[in-house]
C-alpha atoms as a PDB file:
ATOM      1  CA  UNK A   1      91.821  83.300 109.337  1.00  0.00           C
ATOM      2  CA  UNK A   2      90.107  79.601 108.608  1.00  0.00           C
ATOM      3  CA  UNK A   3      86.238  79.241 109.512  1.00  0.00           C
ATOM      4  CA  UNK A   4      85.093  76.242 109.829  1.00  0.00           C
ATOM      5  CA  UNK A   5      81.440  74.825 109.303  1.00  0.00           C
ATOM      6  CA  UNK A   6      78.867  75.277 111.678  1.00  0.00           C
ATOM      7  CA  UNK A   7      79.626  73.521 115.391  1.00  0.00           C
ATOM      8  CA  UNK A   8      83.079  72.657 113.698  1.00  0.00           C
ATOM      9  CA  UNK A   9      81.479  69.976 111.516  1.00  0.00           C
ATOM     10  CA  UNK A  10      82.767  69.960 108.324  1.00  0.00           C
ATOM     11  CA  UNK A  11      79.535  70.327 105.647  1.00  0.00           C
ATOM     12  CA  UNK A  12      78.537  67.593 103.347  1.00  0.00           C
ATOM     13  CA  UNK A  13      77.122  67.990 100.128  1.00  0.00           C
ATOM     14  CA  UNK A  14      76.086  65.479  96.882  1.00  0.00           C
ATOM     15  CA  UNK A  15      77.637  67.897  94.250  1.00  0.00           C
ATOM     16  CA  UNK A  16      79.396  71.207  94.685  1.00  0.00           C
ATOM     17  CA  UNK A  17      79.529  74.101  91.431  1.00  0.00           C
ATOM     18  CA  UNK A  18      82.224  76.197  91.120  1.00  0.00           C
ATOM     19  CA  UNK A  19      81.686  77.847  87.620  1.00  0.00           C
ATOM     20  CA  UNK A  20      81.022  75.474  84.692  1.00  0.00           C
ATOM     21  CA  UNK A  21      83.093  72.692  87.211  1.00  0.00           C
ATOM     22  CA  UNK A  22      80.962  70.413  89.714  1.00  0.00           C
ATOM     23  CA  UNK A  23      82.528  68.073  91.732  1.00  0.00           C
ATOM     24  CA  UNK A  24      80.401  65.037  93.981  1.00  0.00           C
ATOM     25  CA  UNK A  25      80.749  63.370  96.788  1.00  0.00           C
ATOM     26  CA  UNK A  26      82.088  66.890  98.874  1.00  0.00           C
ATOM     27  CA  UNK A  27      83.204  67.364 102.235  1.00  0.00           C
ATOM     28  CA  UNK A  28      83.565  71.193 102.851  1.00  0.00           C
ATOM     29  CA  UNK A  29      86.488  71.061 105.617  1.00  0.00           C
ATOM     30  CA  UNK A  30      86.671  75.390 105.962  1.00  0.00           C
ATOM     31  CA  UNK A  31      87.555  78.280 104.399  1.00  0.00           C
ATOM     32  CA  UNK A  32      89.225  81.944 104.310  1.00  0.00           C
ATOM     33  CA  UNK A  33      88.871  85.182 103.315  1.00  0.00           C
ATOM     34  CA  UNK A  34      88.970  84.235  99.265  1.00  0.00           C
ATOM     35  CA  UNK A  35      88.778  80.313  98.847  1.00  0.00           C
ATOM     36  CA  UNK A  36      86.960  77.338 100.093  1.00  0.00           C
ATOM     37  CA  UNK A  37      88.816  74.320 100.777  1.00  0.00           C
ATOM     38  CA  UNK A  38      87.180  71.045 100.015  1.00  0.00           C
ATOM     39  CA  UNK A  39      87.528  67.066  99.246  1.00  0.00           C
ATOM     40  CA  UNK A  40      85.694  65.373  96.370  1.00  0.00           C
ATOM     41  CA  UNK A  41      85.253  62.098  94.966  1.00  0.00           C
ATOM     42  CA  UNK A  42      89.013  62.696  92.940  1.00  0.00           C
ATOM     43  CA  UNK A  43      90.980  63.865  95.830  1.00  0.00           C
ATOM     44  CA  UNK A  44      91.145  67.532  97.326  1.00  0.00           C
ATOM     45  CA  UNK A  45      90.392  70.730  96.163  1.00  0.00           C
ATOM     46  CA  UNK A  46      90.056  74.745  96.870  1.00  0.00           C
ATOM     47  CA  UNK A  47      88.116  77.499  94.934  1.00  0.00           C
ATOM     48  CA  UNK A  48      87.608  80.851  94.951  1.00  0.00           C
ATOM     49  CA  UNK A  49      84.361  82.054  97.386  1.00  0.00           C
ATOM     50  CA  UNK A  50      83.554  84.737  94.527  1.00  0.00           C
ATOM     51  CA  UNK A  51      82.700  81.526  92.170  1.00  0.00           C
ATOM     52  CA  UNK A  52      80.719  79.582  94.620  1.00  0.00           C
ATOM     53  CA  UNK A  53      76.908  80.207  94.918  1.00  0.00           C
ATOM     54  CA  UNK A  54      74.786  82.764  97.200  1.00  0.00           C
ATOM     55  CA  UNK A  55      74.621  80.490 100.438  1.00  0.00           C
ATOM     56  CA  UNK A  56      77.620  78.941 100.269  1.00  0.00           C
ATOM     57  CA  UNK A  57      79.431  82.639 100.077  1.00  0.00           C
ATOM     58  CA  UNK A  58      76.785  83.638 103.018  1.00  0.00           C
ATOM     59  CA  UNK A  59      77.705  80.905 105.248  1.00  0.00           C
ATOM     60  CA  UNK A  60      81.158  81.567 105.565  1.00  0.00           C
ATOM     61  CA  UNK A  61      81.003  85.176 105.713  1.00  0.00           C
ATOM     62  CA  UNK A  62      82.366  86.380 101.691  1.00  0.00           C
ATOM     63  CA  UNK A  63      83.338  89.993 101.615  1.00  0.00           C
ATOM     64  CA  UNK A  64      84.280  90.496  97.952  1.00  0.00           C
ATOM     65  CA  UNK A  65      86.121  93.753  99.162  1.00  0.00           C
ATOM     66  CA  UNK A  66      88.127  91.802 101.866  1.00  0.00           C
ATOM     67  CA  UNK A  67      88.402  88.727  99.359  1.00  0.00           C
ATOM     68  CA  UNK A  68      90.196  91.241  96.592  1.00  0.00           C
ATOM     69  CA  UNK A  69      92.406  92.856  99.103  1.00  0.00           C
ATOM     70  CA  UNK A  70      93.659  89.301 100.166  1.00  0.00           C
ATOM     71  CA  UNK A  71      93.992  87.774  96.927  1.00  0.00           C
ATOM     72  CA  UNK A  72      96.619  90.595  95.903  1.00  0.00           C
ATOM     73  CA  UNK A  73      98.338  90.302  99.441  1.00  0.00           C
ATOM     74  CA  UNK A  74      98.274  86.296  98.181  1.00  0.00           C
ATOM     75  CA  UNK A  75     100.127  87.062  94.917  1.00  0.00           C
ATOM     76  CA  UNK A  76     102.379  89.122  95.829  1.00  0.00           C
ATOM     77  CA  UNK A  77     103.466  86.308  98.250  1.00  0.00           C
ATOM     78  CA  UNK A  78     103.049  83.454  95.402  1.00  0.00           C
ATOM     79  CA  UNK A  79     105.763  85.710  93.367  1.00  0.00           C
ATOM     80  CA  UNK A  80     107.926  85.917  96.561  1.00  0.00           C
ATOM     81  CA  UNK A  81     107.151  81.681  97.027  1.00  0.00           C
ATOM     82  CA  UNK A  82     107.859  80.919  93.479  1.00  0.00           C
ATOM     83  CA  UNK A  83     111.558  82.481  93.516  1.00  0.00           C
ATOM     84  CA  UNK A  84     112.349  80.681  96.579  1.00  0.00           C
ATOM     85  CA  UNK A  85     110.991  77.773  95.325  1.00  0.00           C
ATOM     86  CA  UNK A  86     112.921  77.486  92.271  1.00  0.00           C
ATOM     87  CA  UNK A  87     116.020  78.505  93.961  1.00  0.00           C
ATOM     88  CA  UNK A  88     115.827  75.918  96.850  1.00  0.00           C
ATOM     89  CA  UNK A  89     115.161  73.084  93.961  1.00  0.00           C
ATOM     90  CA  UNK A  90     117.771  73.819  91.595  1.00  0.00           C
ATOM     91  CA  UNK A  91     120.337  73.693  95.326  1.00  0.00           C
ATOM     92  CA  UNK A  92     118.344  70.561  96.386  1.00  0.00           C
ATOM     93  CA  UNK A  93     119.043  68.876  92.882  1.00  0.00           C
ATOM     94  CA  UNK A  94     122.510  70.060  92.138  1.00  0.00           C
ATOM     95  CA  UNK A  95     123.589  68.491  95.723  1.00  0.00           C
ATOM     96  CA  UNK A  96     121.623  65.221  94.950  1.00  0.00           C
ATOM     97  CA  UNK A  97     123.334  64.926  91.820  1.00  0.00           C
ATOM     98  CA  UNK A  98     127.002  64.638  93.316  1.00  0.00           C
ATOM     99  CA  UNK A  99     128.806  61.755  94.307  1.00  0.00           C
ATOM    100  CA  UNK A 100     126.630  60.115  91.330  1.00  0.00           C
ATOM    101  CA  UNK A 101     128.683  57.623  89.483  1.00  0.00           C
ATOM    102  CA  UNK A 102     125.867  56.528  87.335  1.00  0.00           C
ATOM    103  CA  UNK A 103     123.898  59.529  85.147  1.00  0.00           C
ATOM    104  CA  UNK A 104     120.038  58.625  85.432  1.00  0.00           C
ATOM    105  CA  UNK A 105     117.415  60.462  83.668  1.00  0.00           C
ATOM    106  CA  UNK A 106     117.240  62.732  86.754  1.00  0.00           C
ATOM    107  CA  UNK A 107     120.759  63.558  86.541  1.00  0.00           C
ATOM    108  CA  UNK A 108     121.681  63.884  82.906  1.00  0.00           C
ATOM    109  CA  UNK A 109     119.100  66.614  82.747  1.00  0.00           C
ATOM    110  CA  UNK A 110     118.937  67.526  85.690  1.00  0.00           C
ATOM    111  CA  UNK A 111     115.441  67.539  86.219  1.00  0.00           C
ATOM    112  CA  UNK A 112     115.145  65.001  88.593  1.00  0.00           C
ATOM    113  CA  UNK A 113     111.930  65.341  90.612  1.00  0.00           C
ATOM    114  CA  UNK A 114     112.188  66.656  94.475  1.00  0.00           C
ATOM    115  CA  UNK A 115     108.371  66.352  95.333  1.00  0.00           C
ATOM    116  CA  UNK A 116     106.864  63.204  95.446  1.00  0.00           C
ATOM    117  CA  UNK A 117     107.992  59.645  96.592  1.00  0.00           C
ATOM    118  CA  UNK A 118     105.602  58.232  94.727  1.00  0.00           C
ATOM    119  CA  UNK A 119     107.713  59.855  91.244  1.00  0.00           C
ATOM    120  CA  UNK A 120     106.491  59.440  87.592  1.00  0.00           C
ATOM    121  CA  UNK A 121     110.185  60.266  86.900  1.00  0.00           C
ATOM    122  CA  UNK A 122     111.376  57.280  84.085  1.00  0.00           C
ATOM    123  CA  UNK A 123     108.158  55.571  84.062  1.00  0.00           C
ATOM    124  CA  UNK A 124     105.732  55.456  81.778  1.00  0.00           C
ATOM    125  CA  UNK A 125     103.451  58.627  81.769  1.00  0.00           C
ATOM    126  CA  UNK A 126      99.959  58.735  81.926  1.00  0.00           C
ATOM    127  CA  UNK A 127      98.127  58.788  78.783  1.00  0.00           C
ATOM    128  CA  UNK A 128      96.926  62.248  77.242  1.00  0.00           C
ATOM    129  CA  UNK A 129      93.085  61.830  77.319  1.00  0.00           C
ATOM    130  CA  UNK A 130      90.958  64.773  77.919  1.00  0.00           C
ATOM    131  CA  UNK A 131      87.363  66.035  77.512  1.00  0.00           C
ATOM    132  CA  UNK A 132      87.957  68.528  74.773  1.00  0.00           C
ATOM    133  CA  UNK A 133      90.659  69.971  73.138  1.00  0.00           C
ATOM    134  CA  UNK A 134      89.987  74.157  72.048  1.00  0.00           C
ATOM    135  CA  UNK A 135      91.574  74.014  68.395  1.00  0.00           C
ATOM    136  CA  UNK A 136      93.170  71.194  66.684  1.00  0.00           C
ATOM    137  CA  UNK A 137      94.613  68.678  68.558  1.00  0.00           C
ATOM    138  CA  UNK A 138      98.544  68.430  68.149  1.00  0.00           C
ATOM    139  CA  UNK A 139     100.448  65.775  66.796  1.00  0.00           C
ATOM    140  CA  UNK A 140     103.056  64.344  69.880  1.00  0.00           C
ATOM    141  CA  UNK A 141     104.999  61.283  67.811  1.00  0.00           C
ATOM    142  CA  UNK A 142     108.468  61.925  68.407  1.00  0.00           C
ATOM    143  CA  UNK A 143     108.385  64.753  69.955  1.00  0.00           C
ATOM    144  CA  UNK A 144     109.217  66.244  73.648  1.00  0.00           C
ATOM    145  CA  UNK A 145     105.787  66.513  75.588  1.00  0.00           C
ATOM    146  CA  UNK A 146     105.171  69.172  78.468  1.00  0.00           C
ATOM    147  CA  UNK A 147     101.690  69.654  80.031  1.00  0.00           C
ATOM    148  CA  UNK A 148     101.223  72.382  82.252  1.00  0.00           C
ATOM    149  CA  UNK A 149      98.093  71.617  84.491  1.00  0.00           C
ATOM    150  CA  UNK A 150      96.553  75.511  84.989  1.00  0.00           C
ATOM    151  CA  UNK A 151      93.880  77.393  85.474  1.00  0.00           C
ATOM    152  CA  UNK A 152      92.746  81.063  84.039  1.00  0.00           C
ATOM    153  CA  UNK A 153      91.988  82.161  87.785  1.00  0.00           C
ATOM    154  CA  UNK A 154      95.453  81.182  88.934  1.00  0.00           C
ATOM    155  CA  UNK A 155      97.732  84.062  88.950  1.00  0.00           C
ATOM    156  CA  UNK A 156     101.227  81.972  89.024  1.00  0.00           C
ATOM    157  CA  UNK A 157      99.519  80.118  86.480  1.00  0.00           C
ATOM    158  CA  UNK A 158      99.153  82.776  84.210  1.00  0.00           C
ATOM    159  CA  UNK A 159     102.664  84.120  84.550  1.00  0.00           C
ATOM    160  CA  UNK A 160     104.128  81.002  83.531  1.00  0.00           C
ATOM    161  CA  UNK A 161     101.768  81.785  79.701  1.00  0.00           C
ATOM    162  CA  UNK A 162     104.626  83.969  78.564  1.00  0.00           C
ATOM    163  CA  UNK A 163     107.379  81.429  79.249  1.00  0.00           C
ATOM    164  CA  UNK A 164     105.820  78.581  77.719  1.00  0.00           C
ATOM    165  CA  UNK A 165     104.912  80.815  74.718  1.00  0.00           C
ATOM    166  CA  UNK A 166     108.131  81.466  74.363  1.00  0.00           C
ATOM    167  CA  UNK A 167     109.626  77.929  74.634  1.00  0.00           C
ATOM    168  CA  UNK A 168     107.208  76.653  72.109  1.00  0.00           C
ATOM    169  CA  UNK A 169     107.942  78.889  70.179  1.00  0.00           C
ATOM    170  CA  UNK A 170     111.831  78.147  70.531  1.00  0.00           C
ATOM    171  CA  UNK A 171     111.661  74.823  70.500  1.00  0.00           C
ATOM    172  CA  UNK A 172     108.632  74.059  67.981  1.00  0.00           C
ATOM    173  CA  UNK A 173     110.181  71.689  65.732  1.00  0.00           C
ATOM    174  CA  UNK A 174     110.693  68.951  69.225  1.00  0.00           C
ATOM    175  CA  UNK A 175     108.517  70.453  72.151  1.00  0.00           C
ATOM    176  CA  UNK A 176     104.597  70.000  71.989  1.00  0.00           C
ATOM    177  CA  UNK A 177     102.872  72.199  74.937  1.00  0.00           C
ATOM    178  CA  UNK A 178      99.952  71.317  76.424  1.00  0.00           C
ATOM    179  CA  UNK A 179      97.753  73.249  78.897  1.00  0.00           C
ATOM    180  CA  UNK A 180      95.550  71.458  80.988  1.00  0.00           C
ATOM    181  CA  UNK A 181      92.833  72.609  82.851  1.00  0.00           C
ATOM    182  CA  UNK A 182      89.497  71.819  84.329  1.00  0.00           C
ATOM    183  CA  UNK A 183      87.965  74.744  83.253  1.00  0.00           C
ATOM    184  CA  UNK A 184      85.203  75.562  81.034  1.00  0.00           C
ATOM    185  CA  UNK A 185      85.550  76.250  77.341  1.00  0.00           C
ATOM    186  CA  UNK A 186      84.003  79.829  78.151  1.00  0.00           C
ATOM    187  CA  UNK A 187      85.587  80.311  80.930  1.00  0.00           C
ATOM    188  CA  UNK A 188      89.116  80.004  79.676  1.00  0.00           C
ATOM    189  CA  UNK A 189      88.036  82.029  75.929  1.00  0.00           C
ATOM    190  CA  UNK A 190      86.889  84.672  78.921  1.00  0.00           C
ATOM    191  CA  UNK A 191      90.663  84.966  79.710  1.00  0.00           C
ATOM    192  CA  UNK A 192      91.999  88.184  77.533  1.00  0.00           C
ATOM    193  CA  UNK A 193      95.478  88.208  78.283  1.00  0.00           C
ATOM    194  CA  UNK A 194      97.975  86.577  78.062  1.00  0.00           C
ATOM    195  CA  UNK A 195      96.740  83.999  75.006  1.00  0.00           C
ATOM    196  CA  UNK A 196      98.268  80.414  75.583  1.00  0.00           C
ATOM    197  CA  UNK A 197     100.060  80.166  71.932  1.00  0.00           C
ATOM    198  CA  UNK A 198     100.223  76.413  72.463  1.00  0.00           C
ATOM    199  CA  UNK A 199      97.414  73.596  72.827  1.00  0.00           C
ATOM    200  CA  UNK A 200      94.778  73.745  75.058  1.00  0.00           C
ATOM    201  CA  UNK A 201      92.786  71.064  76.511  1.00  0.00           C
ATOM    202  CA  UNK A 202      89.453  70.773  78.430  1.00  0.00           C
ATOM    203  CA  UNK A 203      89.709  68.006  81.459  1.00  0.00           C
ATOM    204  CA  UNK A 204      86.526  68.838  83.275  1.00  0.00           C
ATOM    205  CA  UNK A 205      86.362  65.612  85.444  1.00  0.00           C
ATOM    206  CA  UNK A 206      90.384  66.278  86.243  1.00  0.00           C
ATOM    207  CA  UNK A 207      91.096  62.625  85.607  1.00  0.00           C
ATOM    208  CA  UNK A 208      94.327  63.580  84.053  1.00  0.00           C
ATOM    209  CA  UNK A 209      95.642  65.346  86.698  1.00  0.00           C
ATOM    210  CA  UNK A 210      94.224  62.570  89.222  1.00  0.00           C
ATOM    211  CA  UNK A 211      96.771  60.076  86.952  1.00  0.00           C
ATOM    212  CA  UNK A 212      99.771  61.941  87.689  1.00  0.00           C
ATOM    213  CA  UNK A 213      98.908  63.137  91.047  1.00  0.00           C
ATOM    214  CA  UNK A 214      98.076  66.592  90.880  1.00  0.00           C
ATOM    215  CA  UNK A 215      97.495  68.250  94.226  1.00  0.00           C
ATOM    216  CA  UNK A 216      98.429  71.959  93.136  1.00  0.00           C
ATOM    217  CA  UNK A 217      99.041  74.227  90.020  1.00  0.00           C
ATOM    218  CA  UNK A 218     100.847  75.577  88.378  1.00  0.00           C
ATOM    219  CA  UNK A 219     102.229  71.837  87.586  1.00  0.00           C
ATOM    220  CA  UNK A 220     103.960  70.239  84.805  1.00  0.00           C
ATOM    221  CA  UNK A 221     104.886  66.800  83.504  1.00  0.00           C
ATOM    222  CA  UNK A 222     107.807  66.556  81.420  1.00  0.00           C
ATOM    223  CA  UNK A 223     108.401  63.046  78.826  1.00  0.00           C
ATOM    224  CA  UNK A 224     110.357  62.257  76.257  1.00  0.00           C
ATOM    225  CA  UNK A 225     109.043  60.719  72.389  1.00  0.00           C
ATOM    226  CA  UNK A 226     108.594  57.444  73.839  1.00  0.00           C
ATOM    227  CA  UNK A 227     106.495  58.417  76.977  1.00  0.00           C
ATOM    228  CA  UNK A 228     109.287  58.148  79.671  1.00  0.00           C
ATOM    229  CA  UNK A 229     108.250  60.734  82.273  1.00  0.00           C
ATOM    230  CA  UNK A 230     111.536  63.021  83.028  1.00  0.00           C
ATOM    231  CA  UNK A 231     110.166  65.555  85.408  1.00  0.00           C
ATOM    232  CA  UNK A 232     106.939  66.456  87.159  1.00  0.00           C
ATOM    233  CA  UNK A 233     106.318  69.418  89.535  1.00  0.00           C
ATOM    234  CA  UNK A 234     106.444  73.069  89.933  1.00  0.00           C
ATOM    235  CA  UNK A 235     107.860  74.549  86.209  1.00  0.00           C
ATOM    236  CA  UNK A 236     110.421  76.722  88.259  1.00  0.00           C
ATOM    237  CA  UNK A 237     113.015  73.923  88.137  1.00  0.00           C
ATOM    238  CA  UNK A 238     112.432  73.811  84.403  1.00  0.00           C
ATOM    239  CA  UNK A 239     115.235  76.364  83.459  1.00  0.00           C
ATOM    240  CA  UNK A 240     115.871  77.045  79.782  1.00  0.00           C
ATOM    241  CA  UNK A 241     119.889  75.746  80.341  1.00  0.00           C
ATOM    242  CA  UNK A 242     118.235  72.075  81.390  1.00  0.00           C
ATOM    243  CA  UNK A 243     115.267  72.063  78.586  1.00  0.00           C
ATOM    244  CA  UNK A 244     118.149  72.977  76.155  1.00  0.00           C
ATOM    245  CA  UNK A 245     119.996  69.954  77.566  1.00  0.00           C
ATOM    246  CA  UNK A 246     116.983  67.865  77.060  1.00  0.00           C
ATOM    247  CA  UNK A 247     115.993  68.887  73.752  1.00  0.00           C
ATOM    248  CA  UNK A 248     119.506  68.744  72.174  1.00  0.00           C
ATOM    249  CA  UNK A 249     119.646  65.232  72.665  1.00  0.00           C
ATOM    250  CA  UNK A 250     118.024  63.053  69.245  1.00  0.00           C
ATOM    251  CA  UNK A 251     114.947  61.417  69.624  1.00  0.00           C
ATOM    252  CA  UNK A 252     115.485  57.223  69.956  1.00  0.00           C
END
C-alpha cells in the first residue's frame, strides 16, 4: 500500500533528517509500510520510516511491527530480484555482443552497460571526491577502480560486503575498492557485520553519486588506470570470469 499526503498533496518541507543525512529543498510524494519516498535538491530519494522523526512517522501511519514484517517480506524478494537480474543481464549482453565485428570496451569485457542511455561506459569517469574517507585514503594510480555506492541499512548492499572482500582481496595488487555511501561516520562504525575490508568513504551531500547518476544501490562504477569508465550498474553483471578478463589485461 502507498499513502499519500494529506488531500493527496504531496508535503513540502525546507530540510528533511534521516539519521546524521539531511537533505533540502523536499517534496514528500508518499510512502509505505517501511520507507518514505521523496525528491530533494540532488534528485530522488527513499528512507526508512523507522529513521525519520516522531511526526513524520505519525503522519503516515509507522507501525514498527508491520514495518519489520515487510522489510523481511522485501528481502527475501530483493534476493529473488537480484538472481533474475543478473541472469537477464549477462543474456541481454551476451546477445548484444554478437554479430559485433568491432570489440569495444563493452564487448571485450563484456561488461557493457544495459541501464542507462545516458552511459559513462568509455568516457571519462567522474572524479573521486568525497566528504571523508574512514582510514587512510588509498592510492588509485594505475590501478583498476570499483566504487560500490551502499548503504549499512541496505540489505542487498550488505550481501555484496563478502564478494567485494573477497575480490580485493584476490585482486589487491590491480583492483582498489571503494565504498561509497552517504552515511554517517557513526552510523556505518554502528554496522557489526560484515566489515567492508576495503576503503570506505563518507559522501554526505551524495554529489558523487549525483555525477554518475545514481538513482539506486547497490551500484557500482567500474574504470580502468586511466579513468575510462568500463561498466556502471547493478554489481550482478560483474562476474568473477569478466573481472578476471579485465584485470589480466596490463595497465597502458
Amino acid at each position: 500500500m502507498f499513502v499519500f499526503s494529506a488531500a493527496g498533496v504531496p508535503l513540502k518541507l525546507d530540510t528533511l533528517k534521516v539519521g546524521s543525512t539531511t537533505y533540502s529543498n523536499v517534496t514528500v510524494l508518499g510512502a509505505n509500510a517501511t520507507d518514505l519516498f521523496f525528491s530533494h535538491s540532488l534528485g530522488f530519494a527513499n528512507a526508512r520510516l523507522k529513521y525519520v522523526g516522531a511526526d513524520l512517522q505519525k503522519r503516515f501511519d509507522y507501525d514498527p511491527k508491520v514495518a519489520e514484517a515487510a522489510e523481511r517480506r522485501q528481502n527475501e524478494d530483493d534476493i529473488l530480484y537480484q538472481s533474475v537480474l543478473a541472469e537477464t543481464v549477462r543474456t541481454q549482453r551476451d546477445k548484444s555482443s554478437l554479430g559485433k565485428s568491432k570489440p569495444s570496451i563493452g564487448s571485450e569485457t563484456g561488461l557493457a552497460d544495459p541501464i542507462s542511455e545516458a552511459s559513462l561506459l568509455g568516457k571519462p569517469g567522474p572524479g573521486l571526491e568525497v566528504v571523508q574517507w574512514l582510514g587512510e585514503k588509498p592510492a588509485l594510480d594505475g590501478k583498476f577502480v570499483l566504487i560500490s555506492f551502499w548503504a549499512s541499512w541496505s540489505a542487498p548492499c550488505r550481501q555484496w560486503i563478502t564478494e567485494f572482500n573477497a575480490l580485493q582481496k584476490k585482486y589487491a595488487s590491480k583492483l582498489v575498492i571503494v565504498g561509497v555511501s552517504t552515511e554517517s561516520e557513526t552510523d556505518v562504525e554502528n554496522m557489526s557485520e560484515p566489515r567492508l575490508e576495503y576503503a570506505l568513504a563518507i559522501d554526505s551531500k551524495a554529489k558523487l553519486g549525483a555525477a554518475a547518476g545514481v538513482t539506486s544501490i547497490p551500484y557500482v562504477l567500474r574504470r580502468e588506470p586511466k579513468g575510462t569508465m568500463l561498466y556502471q550498474g547493478h554489481p550482478g553483471a560483474l562476474t568473477d570470469k569478466k573481472l578476471e578478463a579485465i584485470l589480466s589485461r596490463p595497465a597502458e
